[in-house]
Protein backbone atom coordinates (compact mmCIF):
# COMPACT_ATOMS: atom_id res chain seq x y z
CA UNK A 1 67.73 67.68 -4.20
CA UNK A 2 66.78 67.43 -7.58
CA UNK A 3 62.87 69.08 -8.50
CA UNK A 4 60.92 66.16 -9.61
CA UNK A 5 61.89 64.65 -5.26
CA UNK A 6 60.69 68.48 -4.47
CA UNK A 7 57.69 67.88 -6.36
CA UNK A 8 57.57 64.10 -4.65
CA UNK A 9 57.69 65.88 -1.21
CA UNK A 10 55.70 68.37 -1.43
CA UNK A 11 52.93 65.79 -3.23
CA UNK A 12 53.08 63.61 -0.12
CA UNK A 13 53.42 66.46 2.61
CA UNK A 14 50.06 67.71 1.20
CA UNK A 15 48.32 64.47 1.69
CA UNK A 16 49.84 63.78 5.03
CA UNK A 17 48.67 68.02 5.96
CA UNK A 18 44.98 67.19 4.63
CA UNK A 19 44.82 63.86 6.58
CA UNK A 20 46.08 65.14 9.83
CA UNK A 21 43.63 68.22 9.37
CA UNK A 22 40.56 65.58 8.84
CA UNK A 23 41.57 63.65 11.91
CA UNK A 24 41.97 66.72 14.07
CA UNK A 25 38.55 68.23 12.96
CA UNK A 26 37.06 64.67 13.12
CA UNK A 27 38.29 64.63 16.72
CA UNK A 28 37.20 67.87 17.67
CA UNK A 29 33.60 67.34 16.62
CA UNK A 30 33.52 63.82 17.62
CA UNK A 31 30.56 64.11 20.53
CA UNK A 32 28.62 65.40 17.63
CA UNK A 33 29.66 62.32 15.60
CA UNK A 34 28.39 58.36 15.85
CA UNK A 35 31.13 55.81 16.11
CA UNK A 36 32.17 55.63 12.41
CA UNK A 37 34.27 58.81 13.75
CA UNK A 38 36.73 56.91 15.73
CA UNK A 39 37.65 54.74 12.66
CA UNK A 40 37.78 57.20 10.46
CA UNK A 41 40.05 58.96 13.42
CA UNK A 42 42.63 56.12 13.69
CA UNK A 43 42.56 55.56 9.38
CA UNK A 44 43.35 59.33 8.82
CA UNK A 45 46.11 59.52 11.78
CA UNK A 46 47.68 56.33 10.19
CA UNK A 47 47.62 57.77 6.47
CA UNK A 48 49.28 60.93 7.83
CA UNK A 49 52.04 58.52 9.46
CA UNK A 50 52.06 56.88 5.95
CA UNK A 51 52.40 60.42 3.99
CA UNK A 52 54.94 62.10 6.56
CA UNK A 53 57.28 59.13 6.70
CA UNK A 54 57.23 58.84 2.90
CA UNK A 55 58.63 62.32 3.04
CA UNK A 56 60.84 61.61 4.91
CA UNK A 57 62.66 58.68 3.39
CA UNK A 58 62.92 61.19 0.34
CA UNK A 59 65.28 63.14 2.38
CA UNK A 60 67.10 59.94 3.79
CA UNK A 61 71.08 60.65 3.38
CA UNK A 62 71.61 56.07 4.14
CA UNK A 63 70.64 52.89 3.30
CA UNK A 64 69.94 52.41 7.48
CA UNK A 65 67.88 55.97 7.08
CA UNK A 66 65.73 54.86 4.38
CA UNK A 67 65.04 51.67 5.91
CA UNK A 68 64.52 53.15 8.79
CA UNK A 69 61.54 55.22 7.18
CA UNK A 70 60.11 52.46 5.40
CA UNK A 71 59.38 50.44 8.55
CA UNK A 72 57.38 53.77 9.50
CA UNK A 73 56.04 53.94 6.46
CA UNK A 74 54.77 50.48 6.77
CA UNK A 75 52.48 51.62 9.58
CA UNK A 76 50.40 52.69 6.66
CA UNK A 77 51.16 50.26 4.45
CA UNK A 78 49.88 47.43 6.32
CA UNK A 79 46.83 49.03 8.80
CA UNK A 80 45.24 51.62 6.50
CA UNK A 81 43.36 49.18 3.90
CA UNK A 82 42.23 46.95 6.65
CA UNK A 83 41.27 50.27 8.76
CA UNK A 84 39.81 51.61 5.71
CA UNK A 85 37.66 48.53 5.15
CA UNK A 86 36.35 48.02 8.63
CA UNK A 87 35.22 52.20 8.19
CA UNK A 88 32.91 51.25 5.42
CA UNK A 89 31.53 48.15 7.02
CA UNK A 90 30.83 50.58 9.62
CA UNK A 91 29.61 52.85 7.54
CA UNK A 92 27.25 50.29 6.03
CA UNK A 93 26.30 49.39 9.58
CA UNK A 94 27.70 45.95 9.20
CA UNK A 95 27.67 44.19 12.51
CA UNK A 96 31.52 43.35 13.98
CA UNK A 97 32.51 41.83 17.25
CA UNK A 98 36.30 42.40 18.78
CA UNK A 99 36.98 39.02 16.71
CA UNK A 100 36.46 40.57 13.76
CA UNK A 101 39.39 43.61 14.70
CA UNK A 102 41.88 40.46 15.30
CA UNK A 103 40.94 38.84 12.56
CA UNK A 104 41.06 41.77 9.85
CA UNK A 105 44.62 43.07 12.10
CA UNK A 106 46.33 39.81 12.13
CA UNK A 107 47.60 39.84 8.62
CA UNK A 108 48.89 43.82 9.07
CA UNK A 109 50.73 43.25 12.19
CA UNK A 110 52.81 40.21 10.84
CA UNK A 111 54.27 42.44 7.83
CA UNK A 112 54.65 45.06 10.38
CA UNK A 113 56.88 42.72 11.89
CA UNK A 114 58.31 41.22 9.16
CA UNK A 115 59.45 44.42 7.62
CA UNK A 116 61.17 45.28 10.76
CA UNK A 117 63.12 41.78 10.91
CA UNK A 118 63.63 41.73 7.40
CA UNK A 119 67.63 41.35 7.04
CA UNK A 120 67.55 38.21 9.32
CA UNK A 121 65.30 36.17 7.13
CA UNK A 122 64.56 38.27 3.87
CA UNK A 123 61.03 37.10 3.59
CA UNK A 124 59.66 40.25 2.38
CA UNK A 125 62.10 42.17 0.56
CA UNK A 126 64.68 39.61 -0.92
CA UNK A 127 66.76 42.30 -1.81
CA UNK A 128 66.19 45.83 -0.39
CA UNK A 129 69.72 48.18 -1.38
CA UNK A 130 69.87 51.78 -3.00
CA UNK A 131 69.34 51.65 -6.86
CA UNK A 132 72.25 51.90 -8.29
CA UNK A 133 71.77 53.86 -11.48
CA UNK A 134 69.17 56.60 -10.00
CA UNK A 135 71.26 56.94 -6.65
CA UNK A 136 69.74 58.06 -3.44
CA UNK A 137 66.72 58.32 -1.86
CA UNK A 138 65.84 55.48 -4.65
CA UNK A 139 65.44 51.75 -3.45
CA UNK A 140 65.94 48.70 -6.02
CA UNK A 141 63.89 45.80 -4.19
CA UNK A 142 62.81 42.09 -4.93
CA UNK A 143 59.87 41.17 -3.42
CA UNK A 144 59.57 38.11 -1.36
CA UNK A 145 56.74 35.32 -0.66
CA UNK A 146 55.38 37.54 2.34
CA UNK A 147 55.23 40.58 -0.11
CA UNK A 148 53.13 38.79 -2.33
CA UNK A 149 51.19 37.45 0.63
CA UNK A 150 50.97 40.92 2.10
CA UNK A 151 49.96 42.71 -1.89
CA UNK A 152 46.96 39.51 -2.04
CA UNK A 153 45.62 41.16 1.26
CA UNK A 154 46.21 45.01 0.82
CA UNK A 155 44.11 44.69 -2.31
CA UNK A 156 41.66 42.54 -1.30
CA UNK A 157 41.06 44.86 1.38
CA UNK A 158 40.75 47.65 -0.88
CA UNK A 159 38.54 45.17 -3.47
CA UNK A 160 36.46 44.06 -0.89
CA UNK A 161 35.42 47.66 0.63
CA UNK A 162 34.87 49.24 -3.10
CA UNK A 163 32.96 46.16 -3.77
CA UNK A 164 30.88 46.78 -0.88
CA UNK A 165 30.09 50.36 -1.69
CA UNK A 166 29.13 49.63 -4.99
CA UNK A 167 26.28 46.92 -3.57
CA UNK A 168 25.19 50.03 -2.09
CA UNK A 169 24.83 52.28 -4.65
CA UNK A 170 20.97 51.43 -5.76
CA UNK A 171 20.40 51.70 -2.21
CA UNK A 172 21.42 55.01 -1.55
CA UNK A 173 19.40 58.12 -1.78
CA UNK A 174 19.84 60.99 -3.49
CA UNK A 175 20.52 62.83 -0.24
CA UNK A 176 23.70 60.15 0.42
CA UNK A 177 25.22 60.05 -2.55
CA UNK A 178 27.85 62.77 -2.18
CA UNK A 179 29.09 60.34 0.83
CA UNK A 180 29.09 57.35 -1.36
CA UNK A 181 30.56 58.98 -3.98
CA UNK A 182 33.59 60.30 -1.72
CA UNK A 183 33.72 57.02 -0.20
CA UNK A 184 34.13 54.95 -3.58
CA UNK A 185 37.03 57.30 -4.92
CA UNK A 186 38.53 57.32 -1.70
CA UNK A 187 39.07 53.90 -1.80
CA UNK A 188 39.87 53.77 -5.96
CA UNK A 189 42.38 56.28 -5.84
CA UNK A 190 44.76 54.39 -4.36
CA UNK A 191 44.04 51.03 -5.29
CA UNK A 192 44.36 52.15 -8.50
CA UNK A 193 47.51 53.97 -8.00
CA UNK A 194 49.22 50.62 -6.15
CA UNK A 195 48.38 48.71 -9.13
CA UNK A 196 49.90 51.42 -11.39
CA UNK A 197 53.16 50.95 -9.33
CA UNK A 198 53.46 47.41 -9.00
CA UNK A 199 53.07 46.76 -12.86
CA UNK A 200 56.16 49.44 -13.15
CA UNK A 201 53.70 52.84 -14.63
CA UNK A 202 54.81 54.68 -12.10
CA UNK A 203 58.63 56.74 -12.21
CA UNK A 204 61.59 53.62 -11.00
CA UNK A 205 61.57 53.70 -7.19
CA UNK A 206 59.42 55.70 -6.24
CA UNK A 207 55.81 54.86 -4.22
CA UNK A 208 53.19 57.28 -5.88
CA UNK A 209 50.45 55.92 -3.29
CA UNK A 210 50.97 58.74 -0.76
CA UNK A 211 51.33 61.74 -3.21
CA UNK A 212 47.73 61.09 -4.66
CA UNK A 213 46.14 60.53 -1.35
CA UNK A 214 45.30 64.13 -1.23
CA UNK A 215 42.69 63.83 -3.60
CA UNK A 216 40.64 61.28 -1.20
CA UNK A 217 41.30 63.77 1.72
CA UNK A 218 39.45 66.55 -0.29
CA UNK A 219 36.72 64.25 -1.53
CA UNK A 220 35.77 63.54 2.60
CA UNK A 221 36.32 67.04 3.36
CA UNK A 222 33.59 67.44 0.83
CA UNK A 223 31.61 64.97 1.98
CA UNK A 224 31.52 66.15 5.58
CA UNK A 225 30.46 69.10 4.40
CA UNK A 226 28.07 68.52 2.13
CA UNK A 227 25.98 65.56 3.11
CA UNK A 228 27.28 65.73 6.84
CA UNK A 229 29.31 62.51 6.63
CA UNK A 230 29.74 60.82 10.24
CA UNK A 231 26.61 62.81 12.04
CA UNK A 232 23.86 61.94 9.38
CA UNK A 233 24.46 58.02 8.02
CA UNK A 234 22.20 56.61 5.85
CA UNK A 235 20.48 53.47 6.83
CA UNK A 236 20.58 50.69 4.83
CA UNK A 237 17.13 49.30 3.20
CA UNK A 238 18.60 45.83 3.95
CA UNK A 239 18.88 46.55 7.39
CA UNK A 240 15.72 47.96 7.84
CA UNK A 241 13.89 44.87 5.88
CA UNK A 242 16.41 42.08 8.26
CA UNK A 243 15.63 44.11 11.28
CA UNK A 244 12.06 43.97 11.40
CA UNK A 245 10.35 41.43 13.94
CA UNK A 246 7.44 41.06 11.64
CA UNK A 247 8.16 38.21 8.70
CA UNK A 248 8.22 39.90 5.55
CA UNK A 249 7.91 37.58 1.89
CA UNK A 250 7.78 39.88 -1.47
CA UNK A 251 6.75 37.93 -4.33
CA UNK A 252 6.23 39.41 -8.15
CA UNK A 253 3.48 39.60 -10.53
CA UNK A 254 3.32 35.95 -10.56
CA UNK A 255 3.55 35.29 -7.13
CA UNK A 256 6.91 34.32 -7.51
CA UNK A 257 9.20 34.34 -4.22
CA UNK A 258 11.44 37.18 -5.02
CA UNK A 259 12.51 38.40 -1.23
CA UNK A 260 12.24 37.51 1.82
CA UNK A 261 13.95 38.76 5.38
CA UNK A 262 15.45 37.17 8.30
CA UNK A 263 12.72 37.08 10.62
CA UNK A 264 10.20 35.25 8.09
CA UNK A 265 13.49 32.63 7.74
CA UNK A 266 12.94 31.33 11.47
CA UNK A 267 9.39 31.07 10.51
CA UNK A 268 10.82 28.57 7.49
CA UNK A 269 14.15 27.23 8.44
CA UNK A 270 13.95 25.21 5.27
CA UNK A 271 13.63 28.40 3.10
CA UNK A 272 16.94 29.40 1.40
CA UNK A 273 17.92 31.72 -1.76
CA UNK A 274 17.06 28.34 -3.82
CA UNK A 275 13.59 28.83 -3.67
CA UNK A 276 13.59 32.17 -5.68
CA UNK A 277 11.64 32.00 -8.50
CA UNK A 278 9.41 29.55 -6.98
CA UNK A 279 5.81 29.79 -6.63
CA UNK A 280 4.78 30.94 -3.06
CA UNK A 281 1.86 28.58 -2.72
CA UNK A 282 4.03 25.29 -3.58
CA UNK A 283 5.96 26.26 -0.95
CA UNK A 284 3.91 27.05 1.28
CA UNK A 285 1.95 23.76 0.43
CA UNK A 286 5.03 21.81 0.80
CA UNK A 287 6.30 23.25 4.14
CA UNK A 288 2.60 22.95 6.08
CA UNK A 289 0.68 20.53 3.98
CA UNK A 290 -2.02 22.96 3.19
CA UNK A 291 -2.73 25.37 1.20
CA UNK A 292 -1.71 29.27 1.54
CA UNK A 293 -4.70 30.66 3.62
CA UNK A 294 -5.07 34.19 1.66
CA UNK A 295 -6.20 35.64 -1.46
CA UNK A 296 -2.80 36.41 -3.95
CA UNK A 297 -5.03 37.78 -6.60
CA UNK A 298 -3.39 40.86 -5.51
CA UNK A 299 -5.95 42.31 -3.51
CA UNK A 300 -5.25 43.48 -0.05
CA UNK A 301 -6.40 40.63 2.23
CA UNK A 302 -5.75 40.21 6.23
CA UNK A 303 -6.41 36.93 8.18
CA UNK A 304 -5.44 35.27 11.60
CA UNK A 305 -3.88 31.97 10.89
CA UNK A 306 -2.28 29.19 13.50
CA UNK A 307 1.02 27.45 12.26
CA UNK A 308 2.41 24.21 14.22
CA UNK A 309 5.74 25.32 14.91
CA UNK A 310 8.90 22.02 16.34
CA UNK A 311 6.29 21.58 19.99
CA UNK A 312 4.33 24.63 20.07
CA UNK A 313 1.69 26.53 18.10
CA UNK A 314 1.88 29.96 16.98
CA UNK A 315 -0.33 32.41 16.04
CA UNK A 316 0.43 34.67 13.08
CA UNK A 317 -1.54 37.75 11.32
CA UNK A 318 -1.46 37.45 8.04
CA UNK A 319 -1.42 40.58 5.30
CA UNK A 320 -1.10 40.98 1.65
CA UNK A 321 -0.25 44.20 0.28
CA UNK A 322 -0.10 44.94 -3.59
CA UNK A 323 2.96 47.15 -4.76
CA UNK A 324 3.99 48.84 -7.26
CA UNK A 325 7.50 50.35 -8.22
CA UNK A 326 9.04 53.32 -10.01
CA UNK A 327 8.94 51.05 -13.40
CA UNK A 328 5.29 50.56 -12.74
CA UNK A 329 6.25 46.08 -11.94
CA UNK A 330 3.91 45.00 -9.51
CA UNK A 331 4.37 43.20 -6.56
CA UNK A 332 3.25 41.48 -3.98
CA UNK A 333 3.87 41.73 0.30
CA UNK A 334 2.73 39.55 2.92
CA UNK A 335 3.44 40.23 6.29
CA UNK A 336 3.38 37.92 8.99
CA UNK A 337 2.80 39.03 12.34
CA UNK A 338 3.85 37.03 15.66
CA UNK A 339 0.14 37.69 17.98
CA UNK A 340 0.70 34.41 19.91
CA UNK A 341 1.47 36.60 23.35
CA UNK A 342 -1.72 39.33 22.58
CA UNK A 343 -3.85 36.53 21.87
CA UNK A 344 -2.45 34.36 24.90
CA UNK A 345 -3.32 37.65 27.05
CA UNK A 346 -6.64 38.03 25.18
CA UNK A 347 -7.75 34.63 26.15
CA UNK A 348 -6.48 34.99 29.91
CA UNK A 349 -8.29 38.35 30.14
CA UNK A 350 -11.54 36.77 28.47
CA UNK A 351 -11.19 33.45 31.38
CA UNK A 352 -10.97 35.98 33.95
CA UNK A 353 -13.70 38.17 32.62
CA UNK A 354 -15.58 35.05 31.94
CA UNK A 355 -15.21 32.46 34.16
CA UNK A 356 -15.18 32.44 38.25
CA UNK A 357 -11.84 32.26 39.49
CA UNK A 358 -12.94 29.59 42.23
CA UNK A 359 -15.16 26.87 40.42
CA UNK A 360 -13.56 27.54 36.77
CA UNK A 361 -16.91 27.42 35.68
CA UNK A 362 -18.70 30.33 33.88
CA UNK A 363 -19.39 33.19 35.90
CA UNK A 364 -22.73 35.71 36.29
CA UNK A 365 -21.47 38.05 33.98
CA UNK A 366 -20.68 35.03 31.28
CA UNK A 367 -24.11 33.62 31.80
CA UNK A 368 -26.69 36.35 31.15
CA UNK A 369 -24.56 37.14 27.96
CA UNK A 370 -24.93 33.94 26.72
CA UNK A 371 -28.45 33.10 28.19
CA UNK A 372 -29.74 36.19 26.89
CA UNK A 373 -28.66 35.13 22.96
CA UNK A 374 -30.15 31.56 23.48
CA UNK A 375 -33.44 32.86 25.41
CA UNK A 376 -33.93 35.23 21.91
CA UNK A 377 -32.83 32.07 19.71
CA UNK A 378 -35.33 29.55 21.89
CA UNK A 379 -37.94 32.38 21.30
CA UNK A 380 -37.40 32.12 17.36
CA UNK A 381 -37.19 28.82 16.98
CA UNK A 382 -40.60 27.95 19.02
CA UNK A 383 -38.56 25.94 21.57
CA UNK A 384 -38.81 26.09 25.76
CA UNK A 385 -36.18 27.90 27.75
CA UNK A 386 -35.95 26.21 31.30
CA UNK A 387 -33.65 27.68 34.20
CA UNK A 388 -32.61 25.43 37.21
CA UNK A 389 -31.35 27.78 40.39
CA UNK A 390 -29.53 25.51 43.03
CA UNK A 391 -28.53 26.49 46.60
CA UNK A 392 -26.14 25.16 49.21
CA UNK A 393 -28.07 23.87 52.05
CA UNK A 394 -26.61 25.43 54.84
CA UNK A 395 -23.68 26.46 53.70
CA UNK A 396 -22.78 29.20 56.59
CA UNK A 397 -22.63 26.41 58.86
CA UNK A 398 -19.78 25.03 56.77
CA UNK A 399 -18.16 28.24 56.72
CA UNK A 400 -18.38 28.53 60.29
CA UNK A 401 -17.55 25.08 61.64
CA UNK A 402 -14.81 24.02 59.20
CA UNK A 403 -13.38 27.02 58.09
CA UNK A 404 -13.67 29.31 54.86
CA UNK A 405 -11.13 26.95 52.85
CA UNK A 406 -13.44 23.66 53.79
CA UNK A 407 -15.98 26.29 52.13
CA UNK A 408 -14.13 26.76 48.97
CA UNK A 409 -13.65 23.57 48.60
CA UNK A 410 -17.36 22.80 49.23
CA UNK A 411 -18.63 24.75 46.22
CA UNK A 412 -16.04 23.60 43.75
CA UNK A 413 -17.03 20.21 44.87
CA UNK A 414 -20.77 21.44 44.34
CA UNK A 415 -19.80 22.92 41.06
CA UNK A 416 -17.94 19.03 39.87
CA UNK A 417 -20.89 17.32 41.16
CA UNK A 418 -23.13 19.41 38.61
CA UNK A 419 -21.10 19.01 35.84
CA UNK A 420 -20.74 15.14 35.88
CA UNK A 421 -24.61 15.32 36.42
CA UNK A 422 -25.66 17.61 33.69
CA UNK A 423 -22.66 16.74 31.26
CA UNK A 424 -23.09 18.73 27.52
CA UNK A 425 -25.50 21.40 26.35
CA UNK A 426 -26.25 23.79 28.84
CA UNK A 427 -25.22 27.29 30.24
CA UNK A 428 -23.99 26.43 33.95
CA UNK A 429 -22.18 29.34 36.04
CA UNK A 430 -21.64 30.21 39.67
CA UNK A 431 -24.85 32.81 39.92
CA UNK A 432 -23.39 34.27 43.62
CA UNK A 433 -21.97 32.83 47.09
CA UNK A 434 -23.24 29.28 47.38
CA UNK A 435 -26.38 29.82 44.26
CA UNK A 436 -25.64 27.45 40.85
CA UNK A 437 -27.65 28.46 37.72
CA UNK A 438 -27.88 26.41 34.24
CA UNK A 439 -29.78 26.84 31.62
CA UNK A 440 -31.21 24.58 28.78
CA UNK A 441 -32.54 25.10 25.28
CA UNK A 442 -35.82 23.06 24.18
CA UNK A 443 -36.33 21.23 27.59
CA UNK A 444 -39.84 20.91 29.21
CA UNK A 445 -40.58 21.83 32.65
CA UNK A 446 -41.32 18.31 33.00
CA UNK A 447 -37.73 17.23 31.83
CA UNK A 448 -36.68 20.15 34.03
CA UNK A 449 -37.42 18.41 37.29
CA UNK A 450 -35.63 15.49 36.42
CA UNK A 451 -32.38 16.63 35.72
CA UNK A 452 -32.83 18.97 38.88
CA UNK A 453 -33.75 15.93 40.69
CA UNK A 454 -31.07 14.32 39.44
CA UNK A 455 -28.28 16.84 40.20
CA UNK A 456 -30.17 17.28 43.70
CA UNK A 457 -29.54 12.54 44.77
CA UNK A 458 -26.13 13.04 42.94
CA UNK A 459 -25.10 15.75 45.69
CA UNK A 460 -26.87 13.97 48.48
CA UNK A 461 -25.01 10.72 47.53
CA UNK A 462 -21.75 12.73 47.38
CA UNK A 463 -20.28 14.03 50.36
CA UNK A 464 -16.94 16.15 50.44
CA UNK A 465 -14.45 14.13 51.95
CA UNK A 466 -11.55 15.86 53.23
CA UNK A 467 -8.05 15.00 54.83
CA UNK A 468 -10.38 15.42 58.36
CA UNK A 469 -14.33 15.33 57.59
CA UNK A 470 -16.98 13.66 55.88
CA UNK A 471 -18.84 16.38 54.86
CA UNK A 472 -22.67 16.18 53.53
CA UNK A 473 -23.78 18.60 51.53
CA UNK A 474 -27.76 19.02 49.81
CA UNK A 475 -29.11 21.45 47.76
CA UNK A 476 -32.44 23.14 47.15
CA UNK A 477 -33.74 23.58 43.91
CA UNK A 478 -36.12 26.08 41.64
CA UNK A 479 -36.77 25.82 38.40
CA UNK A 480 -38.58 27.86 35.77
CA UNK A 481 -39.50 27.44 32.26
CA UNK A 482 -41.22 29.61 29.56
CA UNK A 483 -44.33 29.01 27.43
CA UNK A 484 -44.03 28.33 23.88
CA UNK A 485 -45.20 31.39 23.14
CA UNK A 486 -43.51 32.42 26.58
CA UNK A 487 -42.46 36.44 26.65
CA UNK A 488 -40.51 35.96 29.74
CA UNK A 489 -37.37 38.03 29.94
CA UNK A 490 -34.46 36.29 31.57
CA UNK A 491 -34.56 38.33 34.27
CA UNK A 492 -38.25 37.17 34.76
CA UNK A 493 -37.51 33.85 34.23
CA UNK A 494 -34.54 33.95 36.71
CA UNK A 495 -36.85 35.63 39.70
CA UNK A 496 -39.62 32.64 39.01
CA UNK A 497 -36.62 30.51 39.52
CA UNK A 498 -35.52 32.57 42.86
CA UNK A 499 -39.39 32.05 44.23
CA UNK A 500 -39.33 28.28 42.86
CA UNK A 501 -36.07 27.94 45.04
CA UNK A 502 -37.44 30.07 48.08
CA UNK A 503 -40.26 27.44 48.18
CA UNK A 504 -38.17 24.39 48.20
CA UNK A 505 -35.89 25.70 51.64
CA UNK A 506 -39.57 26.29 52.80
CA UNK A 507 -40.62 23.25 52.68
CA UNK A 508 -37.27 21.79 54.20
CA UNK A 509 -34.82 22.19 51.90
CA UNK A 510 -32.90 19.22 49.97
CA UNK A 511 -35.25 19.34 47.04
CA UNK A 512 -36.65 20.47 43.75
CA UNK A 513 -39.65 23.25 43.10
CA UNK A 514 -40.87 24.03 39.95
CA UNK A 515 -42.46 27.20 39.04
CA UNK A 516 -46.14 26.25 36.79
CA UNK A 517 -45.90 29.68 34.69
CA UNK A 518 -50.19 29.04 33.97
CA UNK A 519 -51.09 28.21 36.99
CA UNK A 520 -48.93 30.56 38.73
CA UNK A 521 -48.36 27.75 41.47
CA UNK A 522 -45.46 25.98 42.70
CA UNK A 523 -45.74 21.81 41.66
């Protein structure tokens, strides 16, 4: 054995030491580990399979033996760059389905086999024999088609996952970059290195790929150990920005689209890396045929805005945020926020706060809120503010003889009668049980009777009918009304009402009392 194969050996034994060392400490500590472990795991343990069976083949005594050791060797040859690439990808936190392992495998497991059958069909080694001027363990080899089909993928492997950790560099933290930094000159080294060989830099027959390999071990052994490679991963901005549910637009000093992420894209299906550069209102104008809702003066501005989305509208809230970066160029971020479901929910809590669940008309609670701010308005403005009370004639006898559903349905057909009699402009809500109140603005007690009177023949002339019964139903009616100059509260107005309507079932019920607030008298 001459020194310069000692020196050969003992090059690749370290490399295939060091990588069988990082896989068996990887192992050990994987529960403390994320998944990236188990890649980097099965591309260490095939390296070492790589290194060991290079050493190997430098002892080989035959032609069969060194053969032999180059199909091993090909184990590494053919899975480590693809292994290696799908470890960044995770390592970038690049999403990967089992399609993607067959996919990126395909290619190695063909040589693998191709090697192995190679003196039926000599598809990837036309000739593969001992050189004949250096002697053993050299080979002499012509490459065939598959070769150069196999080299195409090997490096773009390698290409492709340098490439990818490069993208990354602006994104990385200080705190990261002793990982990136191992990462990129783990995969350069031996790129580098297989280019070396194949354009005949390297010593005649010999692959140097294996004996440099060392140097990428000790870089990750660094890296684990000084920015805790595989337990602390950094977190990609793009991720972050793609990943958010809120739709995110960044637009420059001009207001210029510049960025945008994925979820403002299903917002804009039309949008596409095109549009960068454009103006953000032109867009905007062109997409909804209006103008962008918000100040872009770059002032901070919020706003709720409704956007008519394929059948349905959605409900958005709208932010702009003014940026600045490290080089002092300013920017600009709107934010879109999906509040279609809180403002769906807001709207059914505000019905059921608002409106009675049996008549869907406005509830007690909804009517003094809203009769107390027009009483104060009628006040200001000089005008009269007239309450009509209504009552069920008998309505326990409904209850009782038909049933409490016949009764439900009584008062909602009570409560459609009113409307169709009273139609716009007035407060009307279910005041308790079987009592109606509504309430006008600038209507005289005079006018007051009338429409009372009229709600009161509408009913009369309106019976329920049901699947079983005819059903009559009358009502008995007060009304109230304040002075111009009137001081009445609501609640006082609502009790001269309450004696109005007392009157009326007095007096037999099926008619309209008015309360005379001079006189003090019922009319």
């Amino acid at each position: 054995m001459t020194s310069s194969i000692a020196a050969f050996i003992a090059l690749v034994c370290l490399s295939g030491v060091l990588n069988l060392c990082l896989s068996i400490y990887a192992f050990s500590k994987r529960h403390l580990y994320t998944n990236i472990a188990y890649f980097f795991i099965v591309y260490t343990v095939i390296i070492t399979i790589y290194c060991f069976a290079s050493a190997f083949g430098f002892l080989s005594m035959t032609l069969e033996q060194m053969k032999f050791w180059t199909i091993i060797q090909y184990i590494g040859i053919a899975f480590a760059p693809p292994i290696g690439l799908l470890f960044i990808m995770k390592y970038l936190d690049r999403n990967m389905n089992p399609k993607t392992y067959f996919t990126f495998l395909l290619i190695p497991f063909i040589t693998l086999i191709m090697v192995v059958t190679n003196d039926f069909h000599h598809a990837h080694y036309r000739v593969l024999e001992i050189d004949s001027q250096l002697g053993l363990p050299y080979f002499y080899q012509e490459i065939g088609p598959w070769y150069i089909v196999h080299g195409i993928y090997t490096f773009g492997c390698m290409f492709v996952a340098f490439s990818l950790l490069l993208l990354q560099w602006k994104e990385t933290t200080k705190e990261y970059m002793p990982q990136l930094i191992a990462l990129l000159v783990g995969q350069l080294v031996p790129m580098f290195t297989a280019f070396f060989y194949l354009v005949g830099v390297t010593p005649a027959g010999v692959d140097p790929v294996p004996m440099v390999l060392w140097l990428s071990s000790f870089l990750y052994l660094w890296a684990i150990h000084s920015s805790r490679l595989f337990s602390l991963l950094p977190i990609a901005k793009n991720t972050i920005f793609n990943s958010i549910n809120d739709g995110v637009v960044v637009l420059d000093s001009l207001n210029r689209l510049v960025e945008y992420n994925t979820a403002f894209r299903k917002m804009l299906p039309e949008l596409d890396k095109s549009l960068f550069g454009d103006h953000f209102t032109e867009i905007w104008s062109r997409t909804f045929n209006e103008r962008f809702p918000l100040d872009l003066t770059g002032m901070t501005d919020t706003k709720e805005i409704t956007l008519k989305q394929m059948d349905f509208n959605s409900i958005y809230q709208v932010s702009t945020t003014p940026l600045k970066d490290e080089k002092n160029k300013k920017a600009l971020v709107i934010v879109f926020t999906d509040i279609t479901d809180i403002k769906e929910l807001q709207l059914k809590l505000e019905y059921q706060a608002y409106y009675d669940d049996l008549t869907q008309i406005w509830n007690r609670r909804a009517f003094f809120q809203r009769a107390e701010k027009e009483l104060e308005e009628a006040r200001n403005q000089g005008v009269p503010y007239l309450i009509i009370l209504l009552d069920v004639d008998h309505f326990k006898n409904v209850n009782d003889t038909y049933g409490h559903d016949v009764g439900d349905q009584a008062l909602r057909h009570v409560a459609s009668v009113c409307k169709l009699s009273i139609g716009e402009g007035s407060q009307f809500a279910r005041y308790g049980g079987e009592e109606f109140v509504l309430a006008f603005m600038e209507l005289s007690l005079s006018e007051g009777k009338k429409t009372a009177e009229k709600i009161r023949a509408n009913m009369e002339q309106t019976p329920l009918i049901t699947s079983k019964h005819v059903i009559p139903l009358t009502l008995s009616i007060g009304v109230a009304v304040t002075y111009i100059q009137g001081q009445e509260s609501l609640q006082e107005l609502l009790k001269q009402a309450d004696q109005a309507l007392y009157n009326a079932k007095r007096q037999g019920r099926n008619q309209v009392q008015a309360f005379a607030p001079v006189a003090k008298v019922f009319i």
